[in-house]
Structures are given as C-alpha cells and as structure tokens.
C-alpha atoms as a PDB file:
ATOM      1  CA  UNK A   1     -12.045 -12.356   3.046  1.00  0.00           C
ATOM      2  CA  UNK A   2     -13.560  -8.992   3.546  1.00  0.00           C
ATOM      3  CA  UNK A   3     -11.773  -5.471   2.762  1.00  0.00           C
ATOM      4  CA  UNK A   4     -10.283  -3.676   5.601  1.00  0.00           C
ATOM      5  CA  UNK A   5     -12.270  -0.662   3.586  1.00  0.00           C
ATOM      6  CA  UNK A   6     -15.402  -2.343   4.118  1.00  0.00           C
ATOM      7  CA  UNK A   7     -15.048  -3.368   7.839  1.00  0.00           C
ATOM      8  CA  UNK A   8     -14.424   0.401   8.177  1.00  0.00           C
ATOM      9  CA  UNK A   9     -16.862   1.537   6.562  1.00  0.00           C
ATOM     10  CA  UNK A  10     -19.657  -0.740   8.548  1.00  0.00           C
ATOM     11  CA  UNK A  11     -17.965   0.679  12.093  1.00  0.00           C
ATOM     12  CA  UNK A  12     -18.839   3.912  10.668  1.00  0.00           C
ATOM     13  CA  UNK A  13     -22.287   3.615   8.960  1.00  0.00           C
ATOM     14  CA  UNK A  14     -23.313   1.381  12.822  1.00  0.00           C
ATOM     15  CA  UNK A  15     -22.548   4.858  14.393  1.00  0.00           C
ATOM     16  CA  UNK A  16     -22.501   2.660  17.768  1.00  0.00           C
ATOM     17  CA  UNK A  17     -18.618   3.170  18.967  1.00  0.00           C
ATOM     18  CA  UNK A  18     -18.034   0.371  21.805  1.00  0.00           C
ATOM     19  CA  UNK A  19     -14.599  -1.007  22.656  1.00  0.00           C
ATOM     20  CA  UNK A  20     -14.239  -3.677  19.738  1.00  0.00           C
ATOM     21  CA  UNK A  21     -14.666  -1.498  17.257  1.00  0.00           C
ATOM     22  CA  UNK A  22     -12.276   1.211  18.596  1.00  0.00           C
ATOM     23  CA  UNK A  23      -9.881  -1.872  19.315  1.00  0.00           C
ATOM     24  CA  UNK A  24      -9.811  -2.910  15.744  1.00  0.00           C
ATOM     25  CA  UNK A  25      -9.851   0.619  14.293  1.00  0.00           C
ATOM     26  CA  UNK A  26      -6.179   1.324  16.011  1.00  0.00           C
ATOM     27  CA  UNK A  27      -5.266  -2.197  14.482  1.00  0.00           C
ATOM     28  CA  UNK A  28      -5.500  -1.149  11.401  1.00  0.00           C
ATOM     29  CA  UNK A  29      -3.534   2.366  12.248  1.00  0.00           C
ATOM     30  CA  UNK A  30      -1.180   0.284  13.568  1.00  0.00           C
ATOM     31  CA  UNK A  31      -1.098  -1.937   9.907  1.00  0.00           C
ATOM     32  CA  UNK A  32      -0.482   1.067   8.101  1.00  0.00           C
ATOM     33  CA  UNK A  33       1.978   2.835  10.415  1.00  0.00           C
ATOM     34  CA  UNK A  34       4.012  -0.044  10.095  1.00  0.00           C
ATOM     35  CA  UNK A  35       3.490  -0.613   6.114  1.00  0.00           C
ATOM     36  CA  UNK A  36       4.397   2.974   5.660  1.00  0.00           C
ATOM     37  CA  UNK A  37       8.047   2.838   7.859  1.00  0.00           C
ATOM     38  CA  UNK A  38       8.215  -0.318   5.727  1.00  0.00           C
ATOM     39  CA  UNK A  39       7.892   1.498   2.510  1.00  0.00           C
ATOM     40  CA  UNK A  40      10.188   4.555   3.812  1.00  0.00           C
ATOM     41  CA  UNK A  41      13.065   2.370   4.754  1.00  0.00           C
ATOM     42  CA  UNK A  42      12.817   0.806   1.297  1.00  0.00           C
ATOM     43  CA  UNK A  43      11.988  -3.092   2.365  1.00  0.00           C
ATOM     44  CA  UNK A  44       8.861  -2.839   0.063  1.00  0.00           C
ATOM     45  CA  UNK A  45       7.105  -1.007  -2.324  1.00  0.00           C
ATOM     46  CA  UNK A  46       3.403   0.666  -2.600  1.00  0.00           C
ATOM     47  CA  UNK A  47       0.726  -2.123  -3.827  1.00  0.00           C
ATOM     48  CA  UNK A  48      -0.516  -1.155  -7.489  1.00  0.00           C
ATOM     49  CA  UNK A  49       0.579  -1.427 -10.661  1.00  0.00           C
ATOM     50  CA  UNK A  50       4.231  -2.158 -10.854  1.00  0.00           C
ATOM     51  CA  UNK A  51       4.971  -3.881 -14.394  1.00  0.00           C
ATOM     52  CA  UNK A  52       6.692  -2.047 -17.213  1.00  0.00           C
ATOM     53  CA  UNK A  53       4.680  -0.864 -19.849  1.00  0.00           C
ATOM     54  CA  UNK A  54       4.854  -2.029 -22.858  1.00  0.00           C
ATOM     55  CA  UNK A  55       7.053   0.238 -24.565  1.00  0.00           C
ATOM     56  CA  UNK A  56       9.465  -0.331 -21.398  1.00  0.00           C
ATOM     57  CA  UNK A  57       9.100  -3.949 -21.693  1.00  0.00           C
ATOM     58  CA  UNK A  58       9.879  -4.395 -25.344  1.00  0.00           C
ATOM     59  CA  UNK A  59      12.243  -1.351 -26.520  1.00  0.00           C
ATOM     60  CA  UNK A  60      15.531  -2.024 -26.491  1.00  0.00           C
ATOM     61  CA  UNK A  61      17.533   0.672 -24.861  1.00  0.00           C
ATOM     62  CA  UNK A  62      21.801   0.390 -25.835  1.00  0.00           C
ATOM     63  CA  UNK A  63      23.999   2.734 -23.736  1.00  0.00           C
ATOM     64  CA  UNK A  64      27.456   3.235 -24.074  1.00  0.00           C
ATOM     65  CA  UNK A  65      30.395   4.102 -21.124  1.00  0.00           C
ATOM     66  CA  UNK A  66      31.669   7.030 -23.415  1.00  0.00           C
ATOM     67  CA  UNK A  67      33.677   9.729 -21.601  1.00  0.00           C
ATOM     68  CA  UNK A  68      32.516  13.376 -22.523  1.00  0.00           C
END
C-alpha cells in the first residue's frame, strides 16, 4: 500500500495534469476535510504519538478533595 504522500508527489513530479489525476487530488482534499471536522468535533484524535511517557505512565500522582 503506497503513501497518499507519494501518489502526490508522482502527480506532481509527471507535471502532465489530465482528469484522473485532478480527480484523485480533490479525493484526498476531500479525506482530509473530513478527518479534520472529525478531529474538531472531537470523534478522533490527530495520528502520532499518543502514549504517556514514561514518567506519566509510572508516577503515581495522589490528589485529595480538600476545600481551600
């Protein structure tokens, strides 16, 4: 399975536009229009790195409900 980066970036380096190209260029606006209303109405989250560090992941954090 090929990157859409790459697929983009052989449209461009062809530097012959014809209708299949241009077709498949707006699909992929239209992928990443949609991911991003996804992302702003909070259904997902941005790809990358999303575990805890390690000092997240193993320090132990104790809170208590005290009134000021």
């Amino acid at each position: 399975m090929t990157k859409i980066s790459d697929e983009l970036s052989v449209i461009l380096k062809q530097k012959k536009v014809n209708q299949k190209n241009i077709s498949t260029v707006k699909k992929y606006l239209k992928a990443s229009k949609m991911y991003d209303s996804l992302i702003e109405s909070g259904l997902t989250s941005k790809r990358g790195n999303n575990l805890m560090s390690r000092n997240e992941a193993y320090t132990q954090k104790i809170k208590f409900n005290i009134r000021p």
